[in-house]
PDB file of N, CA and C in Angstrom:
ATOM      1  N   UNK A   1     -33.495  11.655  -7.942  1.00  0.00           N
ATOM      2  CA  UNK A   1     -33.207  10.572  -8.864  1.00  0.00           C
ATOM      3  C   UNK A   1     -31.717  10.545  -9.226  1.00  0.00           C
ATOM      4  N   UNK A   2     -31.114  11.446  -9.662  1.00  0.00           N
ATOM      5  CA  UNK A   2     -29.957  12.031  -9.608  1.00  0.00           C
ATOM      6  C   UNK A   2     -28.913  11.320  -8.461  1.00  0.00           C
ATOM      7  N   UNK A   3     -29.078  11.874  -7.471  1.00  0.00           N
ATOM      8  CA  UNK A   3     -28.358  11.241  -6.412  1.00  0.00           C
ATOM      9  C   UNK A   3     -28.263   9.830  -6.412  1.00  0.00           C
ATOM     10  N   UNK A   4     -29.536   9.115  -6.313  1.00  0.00           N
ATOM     11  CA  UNK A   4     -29.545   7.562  -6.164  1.00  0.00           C
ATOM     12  C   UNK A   4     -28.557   7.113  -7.367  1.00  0.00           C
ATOM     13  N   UNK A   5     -28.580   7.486  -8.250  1.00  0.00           N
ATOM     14  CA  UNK A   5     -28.073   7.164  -9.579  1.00  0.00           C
ATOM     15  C   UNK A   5     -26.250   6.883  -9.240  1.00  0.00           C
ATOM     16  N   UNK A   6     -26.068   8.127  -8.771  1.00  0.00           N
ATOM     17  CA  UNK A   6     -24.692   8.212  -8.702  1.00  0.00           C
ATOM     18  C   UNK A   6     -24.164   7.155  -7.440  1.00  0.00           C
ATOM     19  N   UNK A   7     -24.876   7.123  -6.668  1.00  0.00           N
ATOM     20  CA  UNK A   7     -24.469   6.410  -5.715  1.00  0.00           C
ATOM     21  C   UNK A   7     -24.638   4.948  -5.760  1.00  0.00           C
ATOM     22  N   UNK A   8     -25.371   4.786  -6.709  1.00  0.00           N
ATOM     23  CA  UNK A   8     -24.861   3.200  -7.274  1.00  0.00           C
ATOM     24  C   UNK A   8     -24.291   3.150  -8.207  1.00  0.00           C
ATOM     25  N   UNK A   9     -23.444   4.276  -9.051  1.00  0.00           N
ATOM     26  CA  UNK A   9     -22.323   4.280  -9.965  1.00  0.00           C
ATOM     27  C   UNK A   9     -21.046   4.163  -8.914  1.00  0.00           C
ATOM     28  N   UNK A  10     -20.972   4.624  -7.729  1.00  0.00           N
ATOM     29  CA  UNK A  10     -20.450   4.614  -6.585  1.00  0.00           C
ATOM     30  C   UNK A  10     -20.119   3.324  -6.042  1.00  0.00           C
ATOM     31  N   UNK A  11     -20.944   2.527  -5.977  1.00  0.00           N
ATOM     32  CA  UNK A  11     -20.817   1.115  -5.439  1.00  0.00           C
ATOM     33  C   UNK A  11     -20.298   0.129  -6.601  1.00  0.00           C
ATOM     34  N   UNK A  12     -20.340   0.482  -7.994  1.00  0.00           N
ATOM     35  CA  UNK A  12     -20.111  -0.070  -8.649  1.00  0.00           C
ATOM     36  C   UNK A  12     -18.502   0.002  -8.932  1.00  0.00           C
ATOM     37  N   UNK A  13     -18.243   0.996  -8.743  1.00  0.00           N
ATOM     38  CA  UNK A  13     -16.748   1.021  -8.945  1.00  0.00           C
ATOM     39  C   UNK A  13     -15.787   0.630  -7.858  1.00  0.00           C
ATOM     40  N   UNK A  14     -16.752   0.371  -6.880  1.00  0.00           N
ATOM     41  CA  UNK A  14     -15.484  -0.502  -5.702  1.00  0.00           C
ATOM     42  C   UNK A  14     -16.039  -1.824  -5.944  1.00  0.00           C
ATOM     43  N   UNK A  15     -16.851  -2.384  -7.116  1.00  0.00           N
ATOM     44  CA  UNK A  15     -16.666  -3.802  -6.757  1.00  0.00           C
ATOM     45  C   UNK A  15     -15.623  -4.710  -6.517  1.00  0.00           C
ATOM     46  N   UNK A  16     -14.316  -4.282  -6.894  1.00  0.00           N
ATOM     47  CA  UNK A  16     -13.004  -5.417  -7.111  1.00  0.00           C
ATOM     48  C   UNK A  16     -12.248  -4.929  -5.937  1.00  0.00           C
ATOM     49  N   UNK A  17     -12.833  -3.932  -5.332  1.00  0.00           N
ATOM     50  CA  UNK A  17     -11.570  -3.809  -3.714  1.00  0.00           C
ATOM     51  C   UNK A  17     -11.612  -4.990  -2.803  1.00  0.00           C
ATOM     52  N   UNK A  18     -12.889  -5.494  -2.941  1.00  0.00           N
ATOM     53  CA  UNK A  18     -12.936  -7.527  -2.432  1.00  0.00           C
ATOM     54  C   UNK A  18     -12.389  -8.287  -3.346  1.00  0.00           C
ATOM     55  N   UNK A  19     -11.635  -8.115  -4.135  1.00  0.00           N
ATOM     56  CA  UNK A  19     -11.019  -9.155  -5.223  1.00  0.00           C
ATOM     57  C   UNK A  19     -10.003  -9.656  -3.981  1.00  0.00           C
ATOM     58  N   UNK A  20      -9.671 -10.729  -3.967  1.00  0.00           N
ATOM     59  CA  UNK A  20      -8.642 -11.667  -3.004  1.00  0.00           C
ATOM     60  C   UNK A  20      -7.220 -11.231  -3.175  1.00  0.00           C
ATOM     61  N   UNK A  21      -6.973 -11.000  -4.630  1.00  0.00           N
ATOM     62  CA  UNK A  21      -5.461 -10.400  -4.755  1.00  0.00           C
ATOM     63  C   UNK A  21      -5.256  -9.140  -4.734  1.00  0.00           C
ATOM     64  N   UNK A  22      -6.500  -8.434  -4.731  1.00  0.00           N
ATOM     65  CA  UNK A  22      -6.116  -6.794  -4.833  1.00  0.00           C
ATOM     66  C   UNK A  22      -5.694  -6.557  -3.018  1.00  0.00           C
ATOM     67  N   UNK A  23      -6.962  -7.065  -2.415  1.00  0.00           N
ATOM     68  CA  UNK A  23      -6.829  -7.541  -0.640  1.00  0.00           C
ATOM     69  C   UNK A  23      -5.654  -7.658  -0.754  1.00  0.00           C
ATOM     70  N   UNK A  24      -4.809  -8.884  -1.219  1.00  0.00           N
ATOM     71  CA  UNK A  24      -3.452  -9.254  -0.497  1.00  0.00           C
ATOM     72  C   UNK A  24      -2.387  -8.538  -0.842  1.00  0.00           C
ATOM     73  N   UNK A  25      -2.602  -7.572  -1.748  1.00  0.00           N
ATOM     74  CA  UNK A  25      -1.515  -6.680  -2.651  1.00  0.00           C
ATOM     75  C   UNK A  25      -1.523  -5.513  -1.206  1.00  0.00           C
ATOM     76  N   UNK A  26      -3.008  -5.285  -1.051  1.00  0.00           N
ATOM     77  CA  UNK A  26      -2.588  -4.397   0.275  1.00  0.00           C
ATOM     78  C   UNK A  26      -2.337  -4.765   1.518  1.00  0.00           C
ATOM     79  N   UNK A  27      -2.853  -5.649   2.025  1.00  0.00           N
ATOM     80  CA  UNK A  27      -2.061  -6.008   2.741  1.00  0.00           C
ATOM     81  C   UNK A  27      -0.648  -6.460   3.311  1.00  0.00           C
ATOM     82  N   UNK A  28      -0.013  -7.028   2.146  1.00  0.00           N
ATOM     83  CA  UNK A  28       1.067  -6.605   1.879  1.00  0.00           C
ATOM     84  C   UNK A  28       1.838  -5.835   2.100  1.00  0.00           C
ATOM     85  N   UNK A  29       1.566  -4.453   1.318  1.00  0.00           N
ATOM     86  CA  UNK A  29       1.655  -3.494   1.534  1.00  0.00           C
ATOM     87  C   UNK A  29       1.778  -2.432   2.918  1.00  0.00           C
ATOM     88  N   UNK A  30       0.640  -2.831   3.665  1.00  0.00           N
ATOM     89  CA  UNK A  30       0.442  -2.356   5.021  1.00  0.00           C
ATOM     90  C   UNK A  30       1.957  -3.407   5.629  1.00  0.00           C
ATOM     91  N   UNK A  31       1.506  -4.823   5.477  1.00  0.00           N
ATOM     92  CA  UNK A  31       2.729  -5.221   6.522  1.00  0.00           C
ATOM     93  C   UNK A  31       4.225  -4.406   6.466  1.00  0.00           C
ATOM     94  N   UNK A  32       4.467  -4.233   4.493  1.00  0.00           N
ATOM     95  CA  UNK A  32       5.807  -3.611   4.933  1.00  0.00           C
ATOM     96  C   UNK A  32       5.859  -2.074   5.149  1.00  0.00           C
ATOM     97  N   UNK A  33       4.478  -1.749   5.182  1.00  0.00           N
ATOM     98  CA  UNK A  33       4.735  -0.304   5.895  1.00  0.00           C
ATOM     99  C   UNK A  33       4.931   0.000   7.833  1.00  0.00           C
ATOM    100  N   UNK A  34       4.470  -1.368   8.237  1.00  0.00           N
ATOM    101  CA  UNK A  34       4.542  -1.735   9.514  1.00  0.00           C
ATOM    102  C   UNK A  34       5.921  -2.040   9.899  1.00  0.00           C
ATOM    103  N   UNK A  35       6.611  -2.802   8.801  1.00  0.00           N
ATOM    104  CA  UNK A  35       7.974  -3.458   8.674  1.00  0.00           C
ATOM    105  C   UNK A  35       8.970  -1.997   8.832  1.00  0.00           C
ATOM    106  N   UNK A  36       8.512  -1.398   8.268  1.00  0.00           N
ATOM    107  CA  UNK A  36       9.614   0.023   7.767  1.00  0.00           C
ATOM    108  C   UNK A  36       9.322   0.895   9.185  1.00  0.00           C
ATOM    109  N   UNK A  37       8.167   0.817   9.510  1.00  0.00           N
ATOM    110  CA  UNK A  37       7.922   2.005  10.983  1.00  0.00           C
ATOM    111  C   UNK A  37       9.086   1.340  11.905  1.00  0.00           C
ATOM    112  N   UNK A  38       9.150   0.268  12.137  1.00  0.00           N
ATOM    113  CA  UNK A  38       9.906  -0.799  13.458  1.00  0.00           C
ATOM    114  C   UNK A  38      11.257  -0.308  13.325  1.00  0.00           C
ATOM    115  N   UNK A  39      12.060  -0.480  11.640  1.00  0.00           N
ATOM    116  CA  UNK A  39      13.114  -0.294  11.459  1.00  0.00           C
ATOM    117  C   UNK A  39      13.157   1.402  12.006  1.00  0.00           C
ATOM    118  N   UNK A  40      12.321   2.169  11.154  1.00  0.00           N
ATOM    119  CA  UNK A  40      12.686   3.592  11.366  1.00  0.00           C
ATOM    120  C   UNK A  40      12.733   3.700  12.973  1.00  0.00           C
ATOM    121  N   UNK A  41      11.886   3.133  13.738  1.00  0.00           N
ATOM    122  CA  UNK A  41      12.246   3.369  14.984  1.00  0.00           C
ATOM    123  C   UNK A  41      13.007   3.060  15.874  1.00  0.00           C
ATOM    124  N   UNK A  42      13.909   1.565  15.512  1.00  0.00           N
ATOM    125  CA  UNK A  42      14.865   1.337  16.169  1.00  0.00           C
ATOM    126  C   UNK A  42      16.019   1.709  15.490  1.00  0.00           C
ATOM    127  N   UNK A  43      15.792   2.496  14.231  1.00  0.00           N
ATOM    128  CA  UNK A  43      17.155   3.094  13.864  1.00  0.00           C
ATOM    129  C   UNK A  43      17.517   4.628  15.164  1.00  0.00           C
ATOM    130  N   UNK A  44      15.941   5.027  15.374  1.00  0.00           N
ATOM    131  CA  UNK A  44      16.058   6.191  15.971  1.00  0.00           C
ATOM    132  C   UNK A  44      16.561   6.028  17.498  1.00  0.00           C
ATOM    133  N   UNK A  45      16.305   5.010  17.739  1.00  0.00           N
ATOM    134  CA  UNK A  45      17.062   4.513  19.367  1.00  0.00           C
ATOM    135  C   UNK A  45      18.325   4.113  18.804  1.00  0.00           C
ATOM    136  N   UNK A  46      18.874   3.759  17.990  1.00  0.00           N
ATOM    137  CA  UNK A  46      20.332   3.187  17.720  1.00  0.00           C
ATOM    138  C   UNK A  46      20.939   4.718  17.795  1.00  0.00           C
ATOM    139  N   UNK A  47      20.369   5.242  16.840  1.00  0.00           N
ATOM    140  CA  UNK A  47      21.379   6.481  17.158  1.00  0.00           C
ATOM    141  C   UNK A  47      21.323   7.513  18.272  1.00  0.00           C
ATOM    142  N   UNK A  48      20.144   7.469  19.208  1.00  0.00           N
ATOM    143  CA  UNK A  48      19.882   8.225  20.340  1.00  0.00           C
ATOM    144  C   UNK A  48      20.897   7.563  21.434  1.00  0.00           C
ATOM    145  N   UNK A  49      21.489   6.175  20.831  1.00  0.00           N
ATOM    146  CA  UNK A  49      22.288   5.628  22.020  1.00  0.00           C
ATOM    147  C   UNK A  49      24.107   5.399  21.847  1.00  0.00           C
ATOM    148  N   UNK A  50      23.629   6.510  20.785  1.00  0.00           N
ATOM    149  CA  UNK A  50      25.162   6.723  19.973  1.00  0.00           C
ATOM    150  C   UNK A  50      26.105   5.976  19.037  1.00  0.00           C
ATOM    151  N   UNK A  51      24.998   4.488  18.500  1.00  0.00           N
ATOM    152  CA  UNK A  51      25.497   3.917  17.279  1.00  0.00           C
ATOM    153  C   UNK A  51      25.209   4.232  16.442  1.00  0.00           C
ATOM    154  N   UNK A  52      25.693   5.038  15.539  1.00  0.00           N
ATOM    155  CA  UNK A  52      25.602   5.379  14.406  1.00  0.00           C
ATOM    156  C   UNK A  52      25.301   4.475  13.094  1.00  0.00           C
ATOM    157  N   UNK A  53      26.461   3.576  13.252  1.00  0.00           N
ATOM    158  CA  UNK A  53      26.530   2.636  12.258  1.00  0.00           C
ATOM    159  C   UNK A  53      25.351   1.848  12.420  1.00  0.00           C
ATOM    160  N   UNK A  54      25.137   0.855  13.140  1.00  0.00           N
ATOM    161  CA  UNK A  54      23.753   0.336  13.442  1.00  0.00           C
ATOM    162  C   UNK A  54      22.363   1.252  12.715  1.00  0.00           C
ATOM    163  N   UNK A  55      22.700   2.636  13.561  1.00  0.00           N
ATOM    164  CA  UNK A  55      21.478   3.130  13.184  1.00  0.00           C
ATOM    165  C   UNK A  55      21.201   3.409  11.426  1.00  0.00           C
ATOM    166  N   UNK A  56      22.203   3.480  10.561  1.00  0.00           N
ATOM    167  CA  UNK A  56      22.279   3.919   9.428  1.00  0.00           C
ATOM    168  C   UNK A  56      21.980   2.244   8.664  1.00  0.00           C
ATOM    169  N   UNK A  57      22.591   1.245   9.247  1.00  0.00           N
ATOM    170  CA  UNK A  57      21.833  -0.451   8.615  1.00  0.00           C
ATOM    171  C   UNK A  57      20.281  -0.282   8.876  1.00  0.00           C
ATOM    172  N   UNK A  58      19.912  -0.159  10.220  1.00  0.00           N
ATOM    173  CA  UNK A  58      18.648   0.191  10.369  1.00  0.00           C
ATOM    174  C   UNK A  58      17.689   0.804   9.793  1.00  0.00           C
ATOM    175  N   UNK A  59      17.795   2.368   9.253  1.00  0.00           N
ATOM    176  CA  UNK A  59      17.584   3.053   8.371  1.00  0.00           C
ATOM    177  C   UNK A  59      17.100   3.019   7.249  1.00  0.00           C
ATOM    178  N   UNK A  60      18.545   2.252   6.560  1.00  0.00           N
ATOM    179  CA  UNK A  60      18.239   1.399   5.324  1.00  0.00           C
ATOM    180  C   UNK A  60      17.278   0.256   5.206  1.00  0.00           C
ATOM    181  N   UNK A  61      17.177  -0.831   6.320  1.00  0.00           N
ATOM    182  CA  UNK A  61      16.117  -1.283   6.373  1.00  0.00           C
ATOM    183  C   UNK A  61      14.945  -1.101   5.998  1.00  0.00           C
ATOM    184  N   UNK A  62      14.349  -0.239   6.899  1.00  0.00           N
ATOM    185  CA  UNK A  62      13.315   0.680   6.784  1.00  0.00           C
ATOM    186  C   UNK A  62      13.420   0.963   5.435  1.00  0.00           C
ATOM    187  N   UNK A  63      14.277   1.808   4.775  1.00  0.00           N
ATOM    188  CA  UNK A  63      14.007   2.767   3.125  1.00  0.00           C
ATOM    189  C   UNK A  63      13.466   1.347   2.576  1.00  0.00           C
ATOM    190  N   UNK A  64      14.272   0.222   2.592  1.00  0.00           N
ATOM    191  CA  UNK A  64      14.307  -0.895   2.070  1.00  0.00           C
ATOM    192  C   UNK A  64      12.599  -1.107   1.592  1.00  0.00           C
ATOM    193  N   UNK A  65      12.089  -1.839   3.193  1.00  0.00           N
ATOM    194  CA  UNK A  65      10.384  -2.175   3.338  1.00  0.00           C
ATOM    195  C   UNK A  65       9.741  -0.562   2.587  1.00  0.00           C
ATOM    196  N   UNK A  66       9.725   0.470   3.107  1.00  0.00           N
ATOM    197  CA  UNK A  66       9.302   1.700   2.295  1.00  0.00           C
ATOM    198  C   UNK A  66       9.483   1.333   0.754  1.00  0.00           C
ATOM    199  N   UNK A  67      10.651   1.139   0.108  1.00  0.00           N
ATOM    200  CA  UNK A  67      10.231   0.788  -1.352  1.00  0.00           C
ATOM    201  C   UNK A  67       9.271   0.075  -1.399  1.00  0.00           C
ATOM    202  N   UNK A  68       9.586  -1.136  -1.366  1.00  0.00           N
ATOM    203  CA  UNK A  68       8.186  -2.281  -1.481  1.00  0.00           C
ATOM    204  C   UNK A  68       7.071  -2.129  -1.045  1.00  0.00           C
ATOM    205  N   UNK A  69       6.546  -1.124  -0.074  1.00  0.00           N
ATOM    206  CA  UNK A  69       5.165  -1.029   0.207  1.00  0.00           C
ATOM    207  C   UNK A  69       4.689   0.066  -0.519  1.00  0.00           C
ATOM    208  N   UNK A  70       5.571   0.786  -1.391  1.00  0.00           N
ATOM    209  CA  UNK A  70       5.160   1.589  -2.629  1.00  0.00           C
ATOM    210  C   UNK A  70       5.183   1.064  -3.899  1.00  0.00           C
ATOM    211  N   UNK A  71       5.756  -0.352  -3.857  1.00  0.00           N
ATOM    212  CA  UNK A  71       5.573  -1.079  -5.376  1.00  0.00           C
ATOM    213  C   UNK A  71       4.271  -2.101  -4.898  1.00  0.00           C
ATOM    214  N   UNK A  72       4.127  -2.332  -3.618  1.00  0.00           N
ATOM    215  CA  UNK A  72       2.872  -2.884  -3.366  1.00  0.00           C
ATOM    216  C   UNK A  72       1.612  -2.122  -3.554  1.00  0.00           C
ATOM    217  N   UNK A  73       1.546  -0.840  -3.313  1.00  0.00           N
ATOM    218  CA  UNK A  73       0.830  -0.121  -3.535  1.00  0.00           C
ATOM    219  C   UNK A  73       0.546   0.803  -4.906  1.00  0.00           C
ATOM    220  N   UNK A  74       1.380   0.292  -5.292  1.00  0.00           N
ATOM    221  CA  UNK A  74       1.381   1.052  -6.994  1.00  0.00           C
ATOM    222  C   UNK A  74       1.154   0.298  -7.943  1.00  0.00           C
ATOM    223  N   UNK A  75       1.245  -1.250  -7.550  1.00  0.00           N
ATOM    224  CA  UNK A  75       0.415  -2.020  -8.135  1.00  0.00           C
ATOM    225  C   UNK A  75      -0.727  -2.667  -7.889  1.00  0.00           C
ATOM    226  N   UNK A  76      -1.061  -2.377  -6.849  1.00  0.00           N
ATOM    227  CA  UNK A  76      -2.814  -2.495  -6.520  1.00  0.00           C
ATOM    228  C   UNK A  76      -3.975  -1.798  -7.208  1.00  0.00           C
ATOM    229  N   UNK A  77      -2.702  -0.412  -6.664  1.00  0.00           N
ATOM    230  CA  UNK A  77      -3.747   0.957  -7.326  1.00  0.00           C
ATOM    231  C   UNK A  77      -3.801   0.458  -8.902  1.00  0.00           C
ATOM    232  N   UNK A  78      -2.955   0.083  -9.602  1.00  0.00           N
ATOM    233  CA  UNK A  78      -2.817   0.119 -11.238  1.00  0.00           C
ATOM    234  C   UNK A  78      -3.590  -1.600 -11.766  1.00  0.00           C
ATOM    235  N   UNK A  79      -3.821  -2.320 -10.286  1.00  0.00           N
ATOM    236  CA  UNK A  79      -4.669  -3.807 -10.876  1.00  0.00           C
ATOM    237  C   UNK A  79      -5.598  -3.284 -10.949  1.00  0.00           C
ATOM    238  N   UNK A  80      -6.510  -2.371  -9.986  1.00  0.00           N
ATOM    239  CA  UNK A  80      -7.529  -1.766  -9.186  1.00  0.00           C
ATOM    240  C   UNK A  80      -7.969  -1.193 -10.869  1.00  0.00           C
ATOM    241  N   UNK A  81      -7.694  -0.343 -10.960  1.00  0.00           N
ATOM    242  CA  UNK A  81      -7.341   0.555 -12.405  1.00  0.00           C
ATOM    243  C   UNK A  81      -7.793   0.082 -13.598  1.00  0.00           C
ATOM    244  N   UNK A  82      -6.612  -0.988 -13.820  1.00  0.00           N
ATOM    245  CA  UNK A  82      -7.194  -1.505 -15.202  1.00  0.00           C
ATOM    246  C   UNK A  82      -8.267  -2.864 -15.129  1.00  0.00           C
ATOM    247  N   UNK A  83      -8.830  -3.125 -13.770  1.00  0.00           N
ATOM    248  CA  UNK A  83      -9.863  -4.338 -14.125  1.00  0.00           C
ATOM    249  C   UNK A  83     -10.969  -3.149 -13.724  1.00  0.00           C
ATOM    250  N   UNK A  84     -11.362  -2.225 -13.382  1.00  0.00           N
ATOM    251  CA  UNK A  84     -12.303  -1.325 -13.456  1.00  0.00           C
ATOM    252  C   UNK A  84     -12.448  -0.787 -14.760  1.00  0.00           C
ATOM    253  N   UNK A  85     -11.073  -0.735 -15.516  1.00  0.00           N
ATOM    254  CA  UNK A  85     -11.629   0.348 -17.165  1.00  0.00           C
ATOM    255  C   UNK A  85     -12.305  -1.399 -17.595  1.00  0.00           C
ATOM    256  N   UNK A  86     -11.527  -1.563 -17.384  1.00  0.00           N
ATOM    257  CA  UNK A  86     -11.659  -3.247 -18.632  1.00  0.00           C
ATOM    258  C   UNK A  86     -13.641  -3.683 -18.537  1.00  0.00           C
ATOM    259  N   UNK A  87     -14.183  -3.635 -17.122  1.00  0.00           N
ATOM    260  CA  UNK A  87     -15.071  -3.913 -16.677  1.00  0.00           C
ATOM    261  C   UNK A  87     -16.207  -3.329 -17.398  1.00  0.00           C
ATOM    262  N   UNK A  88     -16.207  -1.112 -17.187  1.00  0.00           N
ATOM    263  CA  UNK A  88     -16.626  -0.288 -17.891  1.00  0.00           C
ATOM    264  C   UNK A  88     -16.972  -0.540 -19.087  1.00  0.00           C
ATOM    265  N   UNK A  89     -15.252  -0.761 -19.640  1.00  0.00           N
ATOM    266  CA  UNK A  89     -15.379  -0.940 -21.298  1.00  0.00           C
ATOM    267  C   UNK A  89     -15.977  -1.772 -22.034  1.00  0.00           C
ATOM    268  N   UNK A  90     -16.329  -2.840 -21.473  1.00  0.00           N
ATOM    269  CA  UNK A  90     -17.175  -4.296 -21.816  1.00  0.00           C
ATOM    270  C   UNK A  90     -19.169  -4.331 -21.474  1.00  0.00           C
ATOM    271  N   UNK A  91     -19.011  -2.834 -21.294  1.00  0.00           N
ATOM    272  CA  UNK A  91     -20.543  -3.266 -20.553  1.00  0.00           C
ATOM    273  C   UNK A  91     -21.467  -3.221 -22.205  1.00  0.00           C
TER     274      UNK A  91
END
């Protein structure tokens, strides 16, 4: 009885990971973590081919998308967060 219990306390707390904006917050997210891999990797051929300078714009690029797919993700996690207490708290 126990078990069943928890495991629909379980399902209950991912109801809002289908919310449309929490979705697009990560996705988001994923794109500029996709965005930042490309840069990091053609920074790593810029400088394997002895441009430095290039490779260090490049670089930055990348850090660039890396911020934002951690403010994308730090505000998902924290929408995620507070429409789950809010939800709880109202029952």
């Amino acid at each position: 009885m126990y078990c069943c219990r928890h495991y629909h306390q379980l399902d209950l707390n991912q109801t809002n990971q289908d919310d449309p904006y929490y979705v697009s917050l990560r996705a988001r997210a994923k794109d500029e973590g996709d965005e930042m891999a490309s840069y990091f990797e053609e920074s790593k051929r810029a400088y394997r081919a002895g441009d430095g300078a290039k490779a260090k714009m490049l670089s930055n690029e990348g850090k660039d998308h890396k911020a934002m797919m951690e403010q994308l993700d730090t505000e998902a996690s924290a929408w995620i967060y507070a429409s789950e207490s809010y939800r709880f708290s109202n029952r």
